[in-house]
Protein backbone atom coordinates (compact mmCIF):
# COMPACT_ATOMS: atom_id res chain seq x y z
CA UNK A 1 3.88 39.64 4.13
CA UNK A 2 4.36 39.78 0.48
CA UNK A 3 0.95 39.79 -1.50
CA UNK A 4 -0.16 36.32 -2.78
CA UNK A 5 -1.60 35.05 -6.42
CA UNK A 6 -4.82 35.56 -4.76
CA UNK A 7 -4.51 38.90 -3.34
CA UNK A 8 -3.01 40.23 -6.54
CA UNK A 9 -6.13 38.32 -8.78
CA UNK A 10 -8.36 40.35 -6.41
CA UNK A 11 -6.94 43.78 -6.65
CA UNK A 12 -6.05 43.25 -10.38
CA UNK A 13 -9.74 42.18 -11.11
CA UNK A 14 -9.12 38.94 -12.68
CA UNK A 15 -12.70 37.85 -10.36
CA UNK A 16 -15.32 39.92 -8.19
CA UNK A 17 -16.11 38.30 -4.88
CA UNK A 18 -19.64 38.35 -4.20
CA UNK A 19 -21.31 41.55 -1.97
CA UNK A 20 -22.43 39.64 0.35
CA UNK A 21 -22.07 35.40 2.07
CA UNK A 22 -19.59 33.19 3.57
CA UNK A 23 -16.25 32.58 1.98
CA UNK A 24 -14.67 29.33 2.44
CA UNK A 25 -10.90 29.04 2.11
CA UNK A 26 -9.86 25.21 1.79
CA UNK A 27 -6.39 24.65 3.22
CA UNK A 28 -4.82 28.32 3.81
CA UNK A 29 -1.66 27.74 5.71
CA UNK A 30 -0.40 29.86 8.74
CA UNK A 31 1.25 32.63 6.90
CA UNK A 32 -0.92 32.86 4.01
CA UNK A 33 -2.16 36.27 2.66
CA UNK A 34 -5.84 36.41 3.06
CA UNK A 35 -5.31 40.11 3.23
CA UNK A 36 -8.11 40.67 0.12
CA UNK A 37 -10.69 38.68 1.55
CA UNK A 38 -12.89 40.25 4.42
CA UNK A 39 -12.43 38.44 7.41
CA UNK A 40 -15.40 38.43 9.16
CA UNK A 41 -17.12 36.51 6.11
CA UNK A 42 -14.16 34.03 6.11
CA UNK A 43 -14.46 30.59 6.86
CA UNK A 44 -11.15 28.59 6.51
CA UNK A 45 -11.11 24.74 6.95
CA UNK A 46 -7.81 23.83 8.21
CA UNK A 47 -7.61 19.93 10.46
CA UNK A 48 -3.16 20.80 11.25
CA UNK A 49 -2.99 22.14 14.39
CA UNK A 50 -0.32 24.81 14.27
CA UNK A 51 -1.76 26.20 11.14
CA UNK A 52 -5.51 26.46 12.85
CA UNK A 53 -3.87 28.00 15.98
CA UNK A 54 -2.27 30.47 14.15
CA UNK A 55 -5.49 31.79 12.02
CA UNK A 56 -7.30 31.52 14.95
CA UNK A 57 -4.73 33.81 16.29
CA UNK A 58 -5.11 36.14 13.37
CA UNK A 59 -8.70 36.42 13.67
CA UNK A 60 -10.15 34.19 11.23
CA UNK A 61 -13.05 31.24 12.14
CA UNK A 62 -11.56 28.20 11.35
CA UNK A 63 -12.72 24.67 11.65
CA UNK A 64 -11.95 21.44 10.68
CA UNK A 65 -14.65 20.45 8.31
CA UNK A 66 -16.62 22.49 5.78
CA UNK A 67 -20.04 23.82 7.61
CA UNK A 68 -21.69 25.34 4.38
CA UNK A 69 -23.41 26.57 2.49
CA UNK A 70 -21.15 29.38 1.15
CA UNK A 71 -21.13 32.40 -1.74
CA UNK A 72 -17.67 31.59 -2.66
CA UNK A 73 -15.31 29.43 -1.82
CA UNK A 74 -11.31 29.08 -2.51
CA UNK A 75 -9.52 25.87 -3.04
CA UNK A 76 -5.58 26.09 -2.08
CA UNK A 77 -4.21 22.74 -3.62
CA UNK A 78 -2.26 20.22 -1.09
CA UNK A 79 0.18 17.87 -1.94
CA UNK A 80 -2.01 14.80 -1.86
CA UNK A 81 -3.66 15.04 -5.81
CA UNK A 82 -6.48 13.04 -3.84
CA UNK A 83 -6.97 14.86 -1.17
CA UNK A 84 -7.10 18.36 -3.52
CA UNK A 85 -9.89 16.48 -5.67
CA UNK A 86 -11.79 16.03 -2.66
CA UNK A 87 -11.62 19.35 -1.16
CA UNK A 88 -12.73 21.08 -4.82
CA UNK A 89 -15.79 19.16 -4.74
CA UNK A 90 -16.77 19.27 -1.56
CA UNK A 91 -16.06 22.97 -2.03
CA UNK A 92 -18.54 22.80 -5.46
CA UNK A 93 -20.81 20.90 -3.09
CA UNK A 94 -21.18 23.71 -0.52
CA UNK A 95 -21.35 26.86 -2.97
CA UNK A 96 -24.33 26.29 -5.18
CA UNK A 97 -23.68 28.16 -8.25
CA UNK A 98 -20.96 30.28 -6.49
CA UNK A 99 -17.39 31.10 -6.98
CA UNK A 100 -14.73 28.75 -7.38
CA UNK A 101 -11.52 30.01 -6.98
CA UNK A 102 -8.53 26.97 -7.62
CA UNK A 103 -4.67 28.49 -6.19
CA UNK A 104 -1.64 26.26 -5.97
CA UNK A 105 1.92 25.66 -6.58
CA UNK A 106 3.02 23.87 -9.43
CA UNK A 107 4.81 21.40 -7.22
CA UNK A 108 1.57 20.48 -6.02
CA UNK A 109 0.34 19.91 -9.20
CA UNK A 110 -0.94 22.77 -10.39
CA UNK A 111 -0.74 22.69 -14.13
CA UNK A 112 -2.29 19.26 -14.04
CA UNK A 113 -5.15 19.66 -12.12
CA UNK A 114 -5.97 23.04 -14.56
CA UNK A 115 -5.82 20.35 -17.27
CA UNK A 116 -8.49 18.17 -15.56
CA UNK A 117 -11.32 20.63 -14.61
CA UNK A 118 -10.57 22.11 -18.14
CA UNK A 119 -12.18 18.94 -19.40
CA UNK A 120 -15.16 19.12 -16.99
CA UNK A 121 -16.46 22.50 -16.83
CA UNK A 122 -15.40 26.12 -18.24
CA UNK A 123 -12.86 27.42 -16.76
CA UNK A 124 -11.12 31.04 -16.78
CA UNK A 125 -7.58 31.37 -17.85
CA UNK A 126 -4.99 30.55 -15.67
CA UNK A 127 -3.09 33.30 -13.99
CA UNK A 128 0.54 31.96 -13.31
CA UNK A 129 2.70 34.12 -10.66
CA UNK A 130 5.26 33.04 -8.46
CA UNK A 131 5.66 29.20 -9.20
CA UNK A 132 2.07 28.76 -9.18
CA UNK A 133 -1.39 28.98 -10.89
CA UNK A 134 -5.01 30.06 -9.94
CA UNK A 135 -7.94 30.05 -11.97
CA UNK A 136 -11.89 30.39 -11.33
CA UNK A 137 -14.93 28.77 -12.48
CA UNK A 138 -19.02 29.04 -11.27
CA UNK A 139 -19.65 25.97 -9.27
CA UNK A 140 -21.72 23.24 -11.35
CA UNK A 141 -21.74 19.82 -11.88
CA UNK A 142 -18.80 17.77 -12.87
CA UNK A 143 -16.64 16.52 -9.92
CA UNK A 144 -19.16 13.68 -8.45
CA UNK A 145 -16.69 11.22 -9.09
CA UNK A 146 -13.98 13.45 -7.46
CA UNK A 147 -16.50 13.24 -3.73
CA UNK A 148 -14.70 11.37 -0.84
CA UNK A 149 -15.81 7.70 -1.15
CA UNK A 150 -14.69 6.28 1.92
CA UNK A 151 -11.12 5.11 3.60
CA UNK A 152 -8.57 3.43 2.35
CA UNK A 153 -8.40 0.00 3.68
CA UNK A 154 -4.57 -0.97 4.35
CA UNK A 155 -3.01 -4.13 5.45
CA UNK A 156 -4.02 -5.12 9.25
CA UNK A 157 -6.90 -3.90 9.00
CA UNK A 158 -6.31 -0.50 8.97
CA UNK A 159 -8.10 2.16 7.02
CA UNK A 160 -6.91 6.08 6.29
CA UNK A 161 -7.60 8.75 4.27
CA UNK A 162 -6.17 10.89 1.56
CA UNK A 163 -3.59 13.39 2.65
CA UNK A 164 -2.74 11.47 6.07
CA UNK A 165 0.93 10.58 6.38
CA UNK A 166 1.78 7.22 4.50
CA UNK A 167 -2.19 6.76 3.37
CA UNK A 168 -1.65 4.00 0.27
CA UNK A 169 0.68 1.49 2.84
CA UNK A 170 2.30 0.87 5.70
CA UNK A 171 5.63 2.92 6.45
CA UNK A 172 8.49 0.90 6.39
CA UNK A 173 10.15 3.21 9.07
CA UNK A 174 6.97 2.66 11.59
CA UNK A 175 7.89 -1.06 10.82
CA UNK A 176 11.38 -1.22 11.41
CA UNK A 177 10.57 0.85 14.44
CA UNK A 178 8.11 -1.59 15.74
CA UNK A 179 10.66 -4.97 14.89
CA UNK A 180 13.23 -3.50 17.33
CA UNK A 181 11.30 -2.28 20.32
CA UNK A 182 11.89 -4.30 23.47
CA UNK A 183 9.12 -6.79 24.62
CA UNK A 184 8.97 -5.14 27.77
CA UNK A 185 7.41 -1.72 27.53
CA UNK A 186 7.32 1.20 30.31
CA UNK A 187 4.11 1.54 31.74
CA UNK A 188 2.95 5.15 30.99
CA UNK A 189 3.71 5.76 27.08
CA UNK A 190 3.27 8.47 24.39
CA UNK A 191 3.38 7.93 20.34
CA UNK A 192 4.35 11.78 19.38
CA UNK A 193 3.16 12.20 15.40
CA UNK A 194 0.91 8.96 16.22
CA UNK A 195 -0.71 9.45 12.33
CA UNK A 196 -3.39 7.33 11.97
CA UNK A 197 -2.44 4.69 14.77
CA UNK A 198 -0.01 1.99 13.26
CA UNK A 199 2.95 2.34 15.99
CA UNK A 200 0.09 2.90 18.55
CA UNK A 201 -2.33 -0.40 17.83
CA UNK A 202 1.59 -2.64 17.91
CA UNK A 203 2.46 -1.04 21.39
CA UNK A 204 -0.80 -1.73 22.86
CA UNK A 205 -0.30 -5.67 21.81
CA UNK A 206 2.44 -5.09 25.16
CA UNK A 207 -0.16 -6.27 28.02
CA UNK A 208 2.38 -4.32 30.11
CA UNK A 209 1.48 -0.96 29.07
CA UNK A 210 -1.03 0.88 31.14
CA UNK A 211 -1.30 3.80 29.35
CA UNK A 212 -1.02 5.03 25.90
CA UNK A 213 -1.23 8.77 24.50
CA UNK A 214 -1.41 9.21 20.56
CA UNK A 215 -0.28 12.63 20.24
CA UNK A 216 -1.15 13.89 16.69
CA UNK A 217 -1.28 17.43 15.05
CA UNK A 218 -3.55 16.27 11.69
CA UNK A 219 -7.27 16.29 12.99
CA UNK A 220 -7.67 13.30 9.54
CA UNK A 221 -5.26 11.72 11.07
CA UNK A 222 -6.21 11.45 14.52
CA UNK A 223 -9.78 10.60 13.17
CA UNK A 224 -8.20 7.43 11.61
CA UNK A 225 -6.58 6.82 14.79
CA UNK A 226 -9.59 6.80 16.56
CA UNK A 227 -10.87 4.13 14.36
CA UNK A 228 -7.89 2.04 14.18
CA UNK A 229 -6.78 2.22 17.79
CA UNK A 230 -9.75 0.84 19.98
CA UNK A 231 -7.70 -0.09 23.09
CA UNK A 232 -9.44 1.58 26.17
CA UNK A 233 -5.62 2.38 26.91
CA UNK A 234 -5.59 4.59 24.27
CA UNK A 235 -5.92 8.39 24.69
CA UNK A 236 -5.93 10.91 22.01
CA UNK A 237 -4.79 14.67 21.87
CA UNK A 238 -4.89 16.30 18.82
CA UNK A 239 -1.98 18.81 19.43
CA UNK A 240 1.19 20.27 18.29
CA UNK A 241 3.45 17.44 18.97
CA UNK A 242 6.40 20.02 19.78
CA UNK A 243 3.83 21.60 22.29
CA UNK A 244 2.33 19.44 24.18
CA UNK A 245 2.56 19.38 27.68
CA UNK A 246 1.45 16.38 30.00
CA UNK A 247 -0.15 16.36 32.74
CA UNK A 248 2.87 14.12 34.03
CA UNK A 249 5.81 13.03 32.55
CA UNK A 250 5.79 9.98 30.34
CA UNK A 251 7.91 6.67 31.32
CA UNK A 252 8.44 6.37 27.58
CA UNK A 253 8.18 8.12 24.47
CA UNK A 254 8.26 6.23 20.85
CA UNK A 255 8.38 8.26 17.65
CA UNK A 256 8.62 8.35 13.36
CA UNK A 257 8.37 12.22 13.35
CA UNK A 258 7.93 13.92 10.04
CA UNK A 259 10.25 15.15 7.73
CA UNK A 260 8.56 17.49 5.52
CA UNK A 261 7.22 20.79 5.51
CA UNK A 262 6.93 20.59 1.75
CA UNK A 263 8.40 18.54 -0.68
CA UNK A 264 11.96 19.16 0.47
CA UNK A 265 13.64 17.59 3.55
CA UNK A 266 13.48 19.45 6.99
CA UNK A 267 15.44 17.75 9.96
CA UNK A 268 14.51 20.63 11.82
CA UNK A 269 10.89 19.14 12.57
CA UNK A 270 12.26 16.42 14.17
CA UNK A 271 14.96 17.76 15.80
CA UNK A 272 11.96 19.53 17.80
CA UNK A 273 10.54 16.52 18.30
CA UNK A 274 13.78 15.12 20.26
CA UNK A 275 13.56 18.31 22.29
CA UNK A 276 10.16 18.24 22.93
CA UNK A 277 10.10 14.91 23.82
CA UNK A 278 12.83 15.03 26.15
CA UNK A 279 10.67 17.86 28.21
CA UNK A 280 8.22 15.11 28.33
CA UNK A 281 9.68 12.40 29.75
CA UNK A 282 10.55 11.09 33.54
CA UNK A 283 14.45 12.06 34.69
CA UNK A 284 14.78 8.10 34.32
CA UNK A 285 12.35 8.32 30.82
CA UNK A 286 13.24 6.16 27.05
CA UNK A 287 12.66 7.84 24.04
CA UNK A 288 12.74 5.05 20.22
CA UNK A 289 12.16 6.88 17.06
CA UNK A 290 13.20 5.91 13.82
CA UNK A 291 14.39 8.38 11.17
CA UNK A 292 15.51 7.57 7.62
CA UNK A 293 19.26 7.02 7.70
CA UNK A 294 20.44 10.10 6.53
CA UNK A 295 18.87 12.52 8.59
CA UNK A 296 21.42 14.15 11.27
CA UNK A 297 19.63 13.37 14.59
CA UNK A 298 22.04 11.93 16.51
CA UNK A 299 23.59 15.48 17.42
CA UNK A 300 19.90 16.23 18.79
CA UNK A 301 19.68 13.21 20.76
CA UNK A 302 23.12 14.25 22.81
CA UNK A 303 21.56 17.49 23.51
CA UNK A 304 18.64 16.54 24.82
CA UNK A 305 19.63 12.89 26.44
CA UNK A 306 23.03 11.19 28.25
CA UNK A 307 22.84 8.18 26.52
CA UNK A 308 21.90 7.37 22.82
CA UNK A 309 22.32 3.84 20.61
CA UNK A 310 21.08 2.86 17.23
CA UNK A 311 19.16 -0.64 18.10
CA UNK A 312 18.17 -1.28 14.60
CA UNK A 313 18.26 -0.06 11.04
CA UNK A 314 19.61 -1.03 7.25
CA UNK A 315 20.87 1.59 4.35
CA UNK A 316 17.44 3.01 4.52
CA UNK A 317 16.50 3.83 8.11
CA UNK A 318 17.88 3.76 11.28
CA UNK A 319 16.15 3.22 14.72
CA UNK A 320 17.66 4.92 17.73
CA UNK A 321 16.69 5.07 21.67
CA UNK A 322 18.10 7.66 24.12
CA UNK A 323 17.98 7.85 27.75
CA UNK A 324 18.05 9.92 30.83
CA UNK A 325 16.43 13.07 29.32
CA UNK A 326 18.79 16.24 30.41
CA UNK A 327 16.84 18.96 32.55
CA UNK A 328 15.81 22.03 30.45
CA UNK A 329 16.48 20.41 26.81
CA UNK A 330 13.45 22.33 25.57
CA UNK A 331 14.76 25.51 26.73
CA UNK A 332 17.96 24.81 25.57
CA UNK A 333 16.80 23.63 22.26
């Protein structure tokens, strides 16, 4: 694992950590080098799933929401500016005149958000390595403003929160995905990425569904979900869509999986989505997911199901729907 802005601020002495008190780490990712920080004083707040299953498998305590108070605590920017001005004062919240350590990438916004708590408290220097800056400060006030002040109320009625998949509006994928789906629904459903409950509030309006399960891998998310989605129908899971196993095999599976990983393109998340999904389903099972136009999952689809259409879709996005999921797709995929 090649040594990270933070592990090489620690060892080069740029900041002491304190002798003794928790440490909270704010968004570390699965493969992120903690290797400088002392584990068993660690707490790391992390809500996606494959991330927290992997720390957890490395040893650290991680939970989903800050449980403070803490002696230091480090701040790992996301891509949301929101969400990251959240997280730093909740983290200046929960470590009374402690540590503040700020790391990110400058495609996350790095050299702006230096800018901004220059103007609010003193900061260190910035040490830039790698495509990225971190810099330090004592926790104080100056980021009340910056506190989480509730949802975001969309359209509909829904509300979300910063960071969540498509927080500030609707998707127009989960839209066009919702336009072209048959009246008549199977009975026994999954939404796989559910987000924070649009495609899974629109299927429920089928009174022939009898079961719904919002499969969703950001614990935010889900939490939105939960608020949005009130159908007694509804079941949640928060879970690594491309790991989930059912009990029993859905009738139906409906879909917008993500794209991202970062700020670049990845088709390979939902090509494991197709494969995942086909492990899911009944022999006789109908998968509808909607993907913006240029992403190559139509290859995917014929490996995992016999027969594949597009239904729906403009220069932007296309929907498609597959049937008759082929035996060991998951294995094979």
């Amino acid at each position: 694992m090649k040594a990270s802005r933070l592990s090489i601020a620690v060892q080069d002495g740029l900041f002491v950590l304190p002798q003794d008190g928790r440490i909270a780490i704010y968004g570390a990712g699965a493969d992120d080098d903690l290797g400088a920080f002392p584990k068993e004083r660690c707490e790391i707040i992390q809500g996606f799933k494959p991330d927290y299953d992997a720390l957890v498998a490395r040893g650290f305590q991680v939970v989903v929401a800050a449980t403070g108070p803490y002696s230091a605590a480090v701040v790992k920017l996301a891509r949301s500016k929101k969400q990251s001005k959240m997280m730093l004062a909740e983290a200046v919240s929960s470590t009374p005149n402690g540590l503040i350590i700020v790391d990110g990438m400058k495609t996350d916004g790095a050299d702006g958000f230096y800018r901004e708590c220059r103007k609010r408290v003193d900061v260190s220097a910035a040490f830039s390595k790698a495509h990225g800056k971190l810099f330090f400060f004592t926790a104080q006030a100056g980021f009340d403003d910056w506190i989480n002040s509730g949802p975001i109320l969309l359209d509909e009625g829904f509300q979300t929160v910063p960071g969540v998949f498509s927080a500030e509006k609707i998707d127009r994928g989960s839209k066009a995905l919702i336009a072209a789906l048959p009246k008549k629904l199977p009975k026994r459903l999954a939404d796989l990425g559910a987000g924070w409950g649009y495609l899974s509030r629109h299927i429920l309006s089928r009174e022939k569904v009898q079961e719904l399960h919002l499969i969703e891998a950001d614990y935010a998310a889900l939490e939105c979900a939960r608020k949005n989605v009130t159908d007694p129908r509804a079941n949640f899971h928060w879970a690594d869509a491309t790991r989930f196993n059912p009990p029993r095999p859905f009738d139906g599976i409906i879909s917008n999986p993500p794209f991202h990983t970062s700020r670049k393109a990845d088709p390979e998340i939902g090509r494991s989505f197709i494969t995942a999904a086909a492990a899911m389903l009944t022999p006789s099972g109908h998968m509808w997911l909607v993907a913006n136009r240029h992403l190559p999952y139509e290859r995917s689809l014929a490996e995992s199901f016999r027969n594949i259409e597009e239904i729906a879709g403009d220069n932007a996005f296309k929907v498609l729907h597959a049937t008759r999921p082929l035996r060991g797709s998951r294995a094979a995929g």
